[in-house]
C-alpha atoms as a PDB file:
ATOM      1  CA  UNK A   1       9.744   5.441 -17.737  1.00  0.00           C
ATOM      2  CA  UNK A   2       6.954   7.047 -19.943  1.00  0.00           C
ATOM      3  CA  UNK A   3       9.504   9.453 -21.129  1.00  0.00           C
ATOM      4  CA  UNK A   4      12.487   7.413 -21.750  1.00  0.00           C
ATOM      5  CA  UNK A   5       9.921   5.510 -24.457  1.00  0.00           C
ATOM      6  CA  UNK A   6       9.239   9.008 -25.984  1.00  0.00           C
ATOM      7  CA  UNK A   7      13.420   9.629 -26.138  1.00  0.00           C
ATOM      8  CA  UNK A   8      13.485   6.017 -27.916  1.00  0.00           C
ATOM      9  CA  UNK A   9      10.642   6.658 -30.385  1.00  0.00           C
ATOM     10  CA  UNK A  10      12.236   9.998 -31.282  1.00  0.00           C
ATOM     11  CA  UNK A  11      14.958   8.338 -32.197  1.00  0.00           C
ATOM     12  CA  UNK A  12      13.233   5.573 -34.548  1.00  0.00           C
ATOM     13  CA  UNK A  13      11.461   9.057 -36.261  1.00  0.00           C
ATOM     14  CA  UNK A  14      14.618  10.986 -36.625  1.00  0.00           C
ATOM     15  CA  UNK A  15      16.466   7.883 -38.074  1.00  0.00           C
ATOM     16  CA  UNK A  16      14.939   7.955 -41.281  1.00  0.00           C
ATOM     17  CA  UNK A  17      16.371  10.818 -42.328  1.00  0.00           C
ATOM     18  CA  UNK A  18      19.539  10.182 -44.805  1.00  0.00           C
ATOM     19  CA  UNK A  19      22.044  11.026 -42.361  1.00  0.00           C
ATOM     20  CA  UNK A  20      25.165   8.893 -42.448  1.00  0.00           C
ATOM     21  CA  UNK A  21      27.722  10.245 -39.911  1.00  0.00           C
ATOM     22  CA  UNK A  22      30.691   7.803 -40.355  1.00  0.00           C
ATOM     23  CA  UNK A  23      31.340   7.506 -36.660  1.00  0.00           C
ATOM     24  CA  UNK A  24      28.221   5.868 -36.451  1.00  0.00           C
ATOM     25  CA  UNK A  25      28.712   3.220 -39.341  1.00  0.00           C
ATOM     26  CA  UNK A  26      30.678   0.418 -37.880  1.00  0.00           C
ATOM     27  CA  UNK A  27      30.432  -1.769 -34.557  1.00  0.00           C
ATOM     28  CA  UNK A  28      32.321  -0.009 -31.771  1.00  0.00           C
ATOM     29  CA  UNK A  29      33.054  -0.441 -28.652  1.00  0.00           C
ATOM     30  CA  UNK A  30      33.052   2.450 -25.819  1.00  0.00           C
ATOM     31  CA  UNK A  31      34.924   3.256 -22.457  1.00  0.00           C
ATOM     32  CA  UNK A  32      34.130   6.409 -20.090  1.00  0.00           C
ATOM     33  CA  UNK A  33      34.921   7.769 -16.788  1.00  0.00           C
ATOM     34  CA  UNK A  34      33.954  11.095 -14.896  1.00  0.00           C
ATOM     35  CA  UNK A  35      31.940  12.443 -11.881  1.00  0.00           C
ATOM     36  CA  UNK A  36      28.018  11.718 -11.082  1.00  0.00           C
ATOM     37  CA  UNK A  37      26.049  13.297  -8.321  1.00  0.00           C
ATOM     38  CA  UNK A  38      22.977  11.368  -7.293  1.00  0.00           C
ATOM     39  CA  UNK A  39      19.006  13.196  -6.130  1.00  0.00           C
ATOM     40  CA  UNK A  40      17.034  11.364  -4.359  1.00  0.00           C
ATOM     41  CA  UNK A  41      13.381  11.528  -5.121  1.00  0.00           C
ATOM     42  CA  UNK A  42      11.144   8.938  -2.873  1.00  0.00           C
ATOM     43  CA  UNK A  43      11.681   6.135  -0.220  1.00  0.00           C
ATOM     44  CA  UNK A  44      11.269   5.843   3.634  1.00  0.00           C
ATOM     45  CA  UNK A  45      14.605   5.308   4.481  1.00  0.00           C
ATOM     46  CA  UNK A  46      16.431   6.570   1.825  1.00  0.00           C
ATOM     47  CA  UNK A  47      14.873  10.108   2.605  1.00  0.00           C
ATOM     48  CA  UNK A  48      14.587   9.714   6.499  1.00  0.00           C
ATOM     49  CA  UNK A  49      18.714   9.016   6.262  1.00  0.00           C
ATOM     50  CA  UNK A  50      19.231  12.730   4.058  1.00  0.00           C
ATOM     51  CA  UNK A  51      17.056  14.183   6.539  1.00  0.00           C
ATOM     52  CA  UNK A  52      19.492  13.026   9.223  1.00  0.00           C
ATOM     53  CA  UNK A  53      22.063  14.198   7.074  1.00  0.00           C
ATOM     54  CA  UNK A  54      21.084  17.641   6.529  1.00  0.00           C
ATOM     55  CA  UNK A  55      20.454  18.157   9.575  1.00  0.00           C
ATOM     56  CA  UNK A  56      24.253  16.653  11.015  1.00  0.00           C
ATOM     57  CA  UNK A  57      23.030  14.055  12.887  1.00  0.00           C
ATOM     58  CA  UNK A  58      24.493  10.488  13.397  1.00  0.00           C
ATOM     59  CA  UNK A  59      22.712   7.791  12.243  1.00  0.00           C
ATOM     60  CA  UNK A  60      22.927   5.997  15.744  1.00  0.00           C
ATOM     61  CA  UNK A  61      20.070   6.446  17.964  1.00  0.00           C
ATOM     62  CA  UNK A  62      20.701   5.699  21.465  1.00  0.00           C
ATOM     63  CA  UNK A  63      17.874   4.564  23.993  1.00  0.00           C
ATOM     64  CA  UNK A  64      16.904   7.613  24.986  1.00  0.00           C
ATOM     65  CA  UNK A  65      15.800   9.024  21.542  1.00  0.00           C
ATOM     66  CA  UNK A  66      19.476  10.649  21.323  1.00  0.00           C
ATOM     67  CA  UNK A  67      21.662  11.459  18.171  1.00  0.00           C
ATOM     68  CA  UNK A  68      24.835  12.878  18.297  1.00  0.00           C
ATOM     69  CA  UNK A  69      25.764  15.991  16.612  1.00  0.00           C
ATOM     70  CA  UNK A  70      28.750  15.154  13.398  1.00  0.00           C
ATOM     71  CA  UNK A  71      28.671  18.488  11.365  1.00  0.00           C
ATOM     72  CA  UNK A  72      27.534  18.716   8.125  1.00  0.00           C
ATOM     73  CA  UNK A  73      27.790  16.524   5.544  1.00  0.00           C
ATOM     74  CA  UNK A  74      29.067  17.716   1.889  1.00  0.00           C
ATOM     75  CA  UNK A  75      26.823  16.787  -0.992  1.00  0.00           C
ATOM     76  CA  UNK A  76      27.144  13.461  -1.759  1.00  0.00           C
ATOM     77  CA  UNK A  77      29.301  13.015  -4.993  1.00  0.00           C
ATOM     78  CA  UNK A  78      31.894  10.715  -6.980  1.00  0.00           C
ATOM     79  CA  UNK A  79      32.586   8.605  -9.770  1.00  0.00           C
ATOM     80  CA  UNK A  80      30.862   6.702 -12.763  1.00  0.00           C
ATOM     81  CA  UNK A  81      32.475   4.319 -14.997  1.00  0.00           C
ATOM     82  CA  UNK A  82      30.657   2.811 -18.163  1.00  0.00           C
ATOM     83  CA  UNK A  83      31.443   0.483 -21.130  1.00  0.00           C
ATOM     84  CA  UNK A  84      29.266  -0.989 -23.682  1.00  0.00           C
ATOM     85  CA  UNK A  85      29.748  -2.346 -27.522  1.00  0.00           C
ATOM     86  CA  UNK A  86      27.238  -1.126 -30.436  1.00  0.00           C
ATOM     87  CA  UNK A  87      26.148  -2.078 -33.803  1.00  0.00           C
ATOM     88  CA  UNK A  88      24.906   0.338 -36.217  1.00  0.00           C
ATOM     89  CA  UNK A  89      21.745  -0.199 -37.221  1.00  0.00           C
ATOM     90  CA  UNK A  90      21.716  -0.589 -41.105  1.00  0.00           C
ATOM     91  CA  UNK A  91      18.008  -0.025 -41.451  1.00  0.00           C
ATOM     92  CA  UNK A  92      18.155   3.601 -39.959  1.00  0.00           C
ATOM     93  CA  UNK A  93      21.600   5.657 -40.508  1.00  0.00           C
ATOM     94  CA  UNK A  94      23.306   6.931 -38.045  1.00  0.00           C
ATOM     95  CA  UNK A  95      21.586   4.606 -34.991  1.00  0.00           C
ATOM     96  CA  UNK A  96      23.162   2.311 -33.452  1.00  0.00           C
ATOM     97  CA  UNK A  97      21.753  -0.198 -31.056  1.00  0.00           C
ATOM     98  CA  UNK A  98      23.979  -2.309 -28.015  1.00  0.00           C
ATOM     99  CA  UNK A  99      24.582  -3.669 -24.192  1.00  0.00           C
ATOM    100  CA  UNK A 100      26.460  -0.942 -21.913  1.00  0.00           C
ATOM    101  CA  UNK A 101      26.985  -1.390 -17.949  1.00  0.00           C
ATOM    102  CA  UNK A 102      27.034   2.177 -16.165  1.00  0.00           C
ATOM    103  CA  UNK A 103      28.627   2.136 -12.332  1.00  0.00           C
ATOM    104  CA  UNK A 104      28.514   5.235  -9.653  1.00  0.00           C
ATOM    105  CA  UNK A 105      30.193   4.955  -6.699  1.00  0.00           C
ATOM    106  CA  UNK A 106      29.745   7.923  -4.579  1.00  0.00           C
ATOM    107  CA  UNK A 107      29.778   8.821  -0.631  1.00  0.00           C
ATOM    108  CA  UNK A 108      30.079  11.561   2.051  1.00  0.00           C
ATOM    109  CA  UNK A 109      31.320  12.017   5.623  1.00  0.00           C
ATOM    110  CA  UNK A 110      30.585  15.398   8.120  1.00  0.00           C
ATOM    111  CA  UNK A 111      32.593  17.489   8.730  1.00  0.00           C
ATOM    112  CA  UNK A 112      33.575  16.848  12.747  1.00  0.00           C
ATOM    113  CA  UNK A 113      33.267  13.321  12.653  1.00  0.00           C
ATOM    114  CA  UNK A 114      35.413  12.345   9.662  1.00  0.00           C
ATOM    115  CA  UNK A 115      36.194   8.830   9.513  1.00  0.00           C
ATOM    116  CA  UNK A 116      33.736   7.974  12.493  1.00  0.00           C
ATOM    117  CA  UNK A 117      30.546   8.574  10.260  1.00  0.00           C
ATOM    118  CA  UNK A 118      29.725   8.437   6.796  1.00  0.00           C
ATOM    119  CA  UNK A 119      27.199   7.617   3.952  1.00  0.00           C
ATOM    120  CA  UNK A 120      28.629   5.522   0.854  1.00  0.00           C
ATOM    121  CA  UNK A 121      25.583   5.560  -1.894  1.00  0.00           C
ATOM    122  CA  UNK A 122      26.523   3.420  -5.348  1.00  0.00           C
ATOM    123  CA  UNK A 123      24.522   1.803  -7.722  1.00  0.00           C
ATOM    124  CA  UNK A 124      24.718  -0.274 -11.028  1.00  0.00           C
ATOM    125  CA  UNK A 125      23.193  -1.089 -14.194  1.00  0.00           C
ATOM    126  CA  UNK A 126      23.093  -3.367 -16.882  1.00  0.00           C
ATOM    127  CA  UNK A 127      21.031  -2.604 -20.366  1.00  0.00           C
ATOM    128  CA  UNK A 128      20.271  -1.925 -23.730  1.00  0.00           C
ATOM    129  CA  UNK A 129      21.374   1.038 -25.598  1.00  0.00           C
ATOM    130  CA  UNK A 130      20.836   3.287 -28.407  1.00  0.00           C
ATOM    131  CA  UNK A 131      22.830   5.983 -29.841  1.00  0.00           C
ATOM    132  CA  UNK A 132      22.144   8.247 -32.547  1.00  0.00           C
ATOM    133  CA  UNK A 133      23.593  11.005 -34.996  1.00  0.00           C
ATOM    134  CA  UNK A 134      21.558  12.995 -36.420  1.00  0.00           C
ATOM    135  CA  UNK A 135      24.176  14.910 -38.753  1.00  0.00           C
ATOM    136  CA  UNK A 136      26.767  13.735 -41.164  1.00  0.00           C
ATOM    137  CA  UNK A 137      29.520  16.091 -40.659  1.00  0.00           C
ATOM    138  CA  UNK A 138      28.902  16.865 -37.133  1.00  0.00           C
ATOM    139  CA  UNK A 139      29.761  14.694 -34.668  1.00  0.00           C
ATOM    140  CA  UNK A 140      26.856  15.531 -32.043  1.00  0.00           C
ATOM    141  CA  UNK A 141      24.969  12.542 -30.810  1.00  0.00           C
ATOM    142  CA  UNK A 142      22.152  11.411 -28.368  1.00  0.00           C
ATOM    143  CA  UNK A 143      21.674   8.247 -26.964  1.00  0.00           C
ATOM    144  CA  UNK A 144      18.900   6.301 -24.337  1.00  0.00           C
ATOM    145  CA  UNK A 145      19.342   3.342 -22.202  1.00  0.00           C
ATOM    146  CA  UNK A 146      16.914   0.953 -20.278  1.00  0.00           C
ATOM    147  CA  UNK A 147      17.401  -2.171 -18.059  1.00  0.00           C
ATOM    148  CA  UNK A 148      17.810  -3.556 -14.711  1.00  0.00           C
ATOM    149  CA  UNK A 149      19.381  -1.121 -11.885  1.00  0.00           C
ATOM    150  CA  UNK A 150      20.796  -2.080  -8.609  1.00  0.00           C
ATOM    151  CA  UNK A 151      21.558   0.045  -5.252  1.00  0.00           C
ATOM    152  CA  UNK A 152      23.946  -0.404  -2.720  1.00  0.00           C
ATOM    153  CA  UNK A 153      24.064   2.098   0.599  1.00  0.00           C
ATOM    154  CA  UNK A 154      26.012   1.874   3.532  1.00  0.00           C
ATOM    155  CA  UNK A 155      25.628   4.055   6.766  1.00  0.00           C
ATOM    156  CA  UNK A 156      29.033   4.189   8.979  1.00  0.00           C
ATOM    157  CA  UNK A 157      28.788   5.152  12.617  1.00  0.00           C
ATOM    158  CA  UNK A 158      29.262   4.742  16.243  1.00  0.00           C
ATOM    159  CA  UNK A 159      27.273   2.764  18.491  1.00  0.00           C
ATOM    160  CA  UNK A 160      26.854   2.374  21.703  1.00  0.00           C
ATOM    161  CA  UNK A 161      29.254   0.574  22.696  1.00  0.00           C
ATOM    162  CA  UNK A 162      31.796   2.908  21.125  1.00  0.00           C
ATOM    163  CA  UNK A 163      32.362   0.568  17.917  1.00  0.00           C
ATOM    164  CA  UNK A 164      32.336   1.407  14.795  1.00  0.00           C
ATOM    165  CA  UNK A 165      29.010  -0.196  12.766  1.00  0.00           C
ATOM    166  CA  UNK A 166      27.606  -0.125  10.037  1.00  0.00           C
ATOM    167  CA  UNK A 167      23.901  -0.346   8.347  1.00  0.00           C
ATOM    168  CA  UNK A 168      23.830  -1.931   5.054  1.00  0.00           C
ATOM    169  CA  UNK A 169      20.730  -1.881   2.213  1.00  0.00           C
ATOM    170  CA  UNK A 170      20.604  -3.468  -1.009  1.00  0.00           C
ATOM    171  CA  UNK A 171      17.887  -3.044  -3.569  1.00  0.00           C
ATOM    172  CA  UNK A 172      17.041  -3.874  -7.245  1.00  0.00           C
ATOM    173  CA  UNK A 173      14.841  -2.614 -10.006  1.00  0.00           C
ATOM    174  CA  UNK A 174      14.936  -0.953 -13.441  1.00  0.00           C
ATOM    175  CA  UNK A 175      16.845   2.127 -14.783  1.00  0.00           C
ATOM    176  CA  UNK A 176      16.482   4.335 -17.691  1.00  0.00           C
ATOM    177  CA  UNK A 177      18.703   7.243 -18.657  1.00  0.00           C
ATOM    178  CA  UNK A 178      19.432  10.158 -21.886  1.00  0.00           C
ATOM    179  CA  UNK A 179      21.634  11.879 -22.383  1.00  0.00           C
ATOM    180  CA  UNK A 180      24.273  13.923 -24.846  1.00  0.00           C
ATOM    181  CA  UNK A 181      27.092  14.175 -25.956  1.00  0.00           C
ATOM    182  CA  UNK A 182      30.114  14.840 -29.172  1.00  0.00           C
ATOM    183  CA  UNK A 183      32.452  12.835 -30.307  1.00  0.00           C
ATOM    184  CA  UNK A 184      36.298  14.169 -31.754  1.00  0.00           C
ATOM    185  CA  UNK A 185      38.179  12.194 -34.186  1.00  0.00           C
ATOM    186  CA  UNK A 186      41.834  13.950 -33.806  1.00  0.00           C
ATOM    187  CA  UNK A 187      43.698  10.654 -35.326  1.00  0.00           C
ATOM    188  CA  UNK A 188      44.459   9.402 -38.299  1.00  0.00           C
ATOM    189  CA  UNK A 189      41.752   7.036 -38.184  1.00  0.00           C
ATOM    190  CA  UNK A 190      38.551   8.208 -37.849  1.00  0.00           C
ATOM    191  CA  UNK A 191      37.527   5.475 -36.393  1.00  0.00           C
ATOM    192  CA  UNK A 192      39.136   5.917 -33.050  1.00  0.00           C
ATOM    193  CA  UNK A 193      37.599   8.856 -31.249  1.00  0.00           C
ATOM    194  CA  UNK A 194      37.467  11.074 -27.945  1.00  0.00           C
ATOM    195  CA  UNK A 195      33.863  12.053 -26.247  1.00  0.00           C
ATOM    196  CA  UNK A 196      32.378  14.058 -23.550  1.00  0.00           C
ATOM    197  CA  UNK A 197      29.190  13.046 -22.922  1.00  0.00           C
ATOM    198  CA  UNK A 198      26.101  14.231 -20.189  1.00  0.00           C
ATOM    199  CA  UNK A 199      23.542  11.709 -19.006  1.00  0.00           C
ATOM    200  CA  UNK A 200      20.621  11.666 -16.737  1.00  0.00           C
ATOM    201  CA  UNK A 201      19.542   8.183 -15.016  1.00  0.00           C
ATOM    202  CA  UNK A 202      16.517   7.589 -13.490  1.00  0.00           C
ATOM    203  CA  UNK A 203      16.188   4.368 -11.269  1.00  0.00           C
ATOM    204  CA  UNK A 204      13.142   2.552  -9.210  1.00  0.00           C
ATOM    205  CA  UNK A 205      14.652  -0.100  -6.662  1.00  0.00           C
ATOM    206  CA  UNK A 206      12.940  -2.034  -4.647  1.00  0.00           C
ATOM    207  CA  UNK A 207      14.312  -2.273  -0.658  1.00  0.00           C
ATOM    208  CA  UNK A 208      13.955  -4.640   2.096  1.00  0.00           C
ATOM    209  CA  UNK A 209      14.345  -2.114   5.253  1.00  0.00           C
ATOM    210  CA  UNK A 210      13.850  -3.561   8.810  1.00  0.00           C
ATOM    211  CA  UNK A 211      10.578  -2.360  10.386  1.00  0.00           C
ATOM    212  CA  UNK A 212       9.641  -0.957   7.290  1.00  0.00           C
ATOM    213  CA  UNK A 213       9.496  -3.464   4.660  1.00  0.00           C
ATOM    214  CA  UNK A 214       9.207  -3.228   1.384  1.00  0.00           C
ATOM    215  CA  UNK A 215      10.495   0.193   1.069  1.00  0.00           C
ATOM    216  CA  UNK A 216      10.098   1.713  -2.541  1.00  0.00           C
ATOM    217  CA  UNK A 217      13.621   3.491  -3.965  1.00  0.00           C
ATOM    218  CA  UNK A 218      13.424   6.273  -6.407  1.00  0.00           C
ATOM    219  CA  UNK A 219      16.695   8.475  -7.580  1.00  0.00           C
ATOM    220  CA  UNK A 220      17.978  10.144 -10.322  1.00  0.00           C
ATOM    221  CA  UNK A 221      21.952  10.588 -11.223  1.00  0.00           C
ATOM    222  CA  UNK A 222      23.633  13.217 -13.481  1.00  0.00           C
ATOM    223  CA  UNK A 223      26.813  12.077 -15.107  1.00  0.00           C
ATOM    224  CA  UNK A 224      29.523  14.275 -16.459  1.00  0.00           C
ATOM    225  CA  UNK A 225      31.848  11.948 -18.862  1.00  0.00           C
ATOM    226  CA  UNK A 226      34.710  11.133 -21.250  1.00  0.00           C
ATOM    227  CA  UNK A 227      35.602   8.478 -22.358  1.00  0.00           C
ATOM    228  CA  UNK A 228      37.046   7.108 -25.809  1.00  0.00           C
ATOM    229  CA  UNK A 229      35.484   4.621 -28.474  1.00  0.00           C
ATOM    230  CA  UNK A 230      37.109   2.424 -31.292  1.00  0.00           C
END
């Protein structure tokens, strides 16, 4: 989180600079949709299960120490939605300051299984937000978040009694993310505009995992947007 305080501080620096970009001057509300990709980065289970993955194994174990062979598994991808309201900040021009919830619900199942097996990884956040432009007539901005982050997984597969089961986890913690992004005005009012944006989250969850514990989650999630504000 060390660096998301450096992103915010930069900010507070580069907001005294006279700056006024128009988009930036009025309380606004924002909607986006597009396609995230999580990494995963530390955790017993979370990186035991990718392990499994990789190497196209079910998730079942039978007595014997036994896994059944499901075929690879494509990289685990899907969809983010966000929305969130700001305020400009009057103080600094072109910052704005607000409360945005982010969503990403993405999954995967291998390739000779199909339906059988499968990995479903989402997560969810609620913060605080700033955004920034640092240019009058261009319409290039950069924004942080921070707040609380939650993770939801669920493993799909056969047991042994030849039903289908499932493993569930649950886990929360914080979040902080950057990212990117330009805004086009191509109505009338200039108030009303179109965006593409990139972000980068970082979350720490914490997970209750049986015969583990307490079982520390960390992983990042790239976000590819658009969305429009007004």
């Amino acid at each position: 989180m060390k660096y998301l305080s450096f992103f915010l501080l930069t900010f507070t620096f580069f907001g005294f600079a006279h700056a006024q970009n128009p988009i930036a001057g009025e309380p606004r509300m924002f909607f986006s949709a597009g396609f995230v990709t999580p990494q995963y980065f530390g955790g017993t289970e979370l990186l035991r299960g990718q392990d499994l993955r990789d190497a196209g194994l079910s998730y079942y174990e039978n007595g014997n120490g036994e896994r059944q062979q499901v075929g690879n598994y494509g990289t685990n991808t899907g969809f983010s939605l966000s929305i969130g309201y700001y305020v400009p900040v009057k103080q600094i021009k072109g910052l704005s300051m607000g409360a945005l919830v982010n969503s990403g619900q993405t999954g995967s199942t291998p390739s000779n299984e199909g339906y059988a097996e499968g990995y479903y990884f989402n997560f969810l956040n609620f913060g605080v937000g700033v955004q920034y432009y640092p240019f009058e007539k261009t319409n290039l901005y950069v924004e942080g978040e921070i707040g609380m982050g939650s993770v939801f997984t669920k493993n799909r597969f056969v047991n042994a009694s030849g039903e289908q089961d499932f493993l569930h986890h649950f886990g929360i913690g914080l979040e902080g993310g950057a990212g990117i992004g330009y805004t086009f005005t191509p109505f009338s009012n200039k108030s009303i505009g179109l965006f593409v944006e990139g972000t980068y989250q970082l979350y720490g969850t914490r997970v209750e995992v049986s015969g583990i514990g307490n079982d520390p989650w960390r992983f990042g999630a790239l976000h590819i947007a658009g969305g429009s504000s007004f």
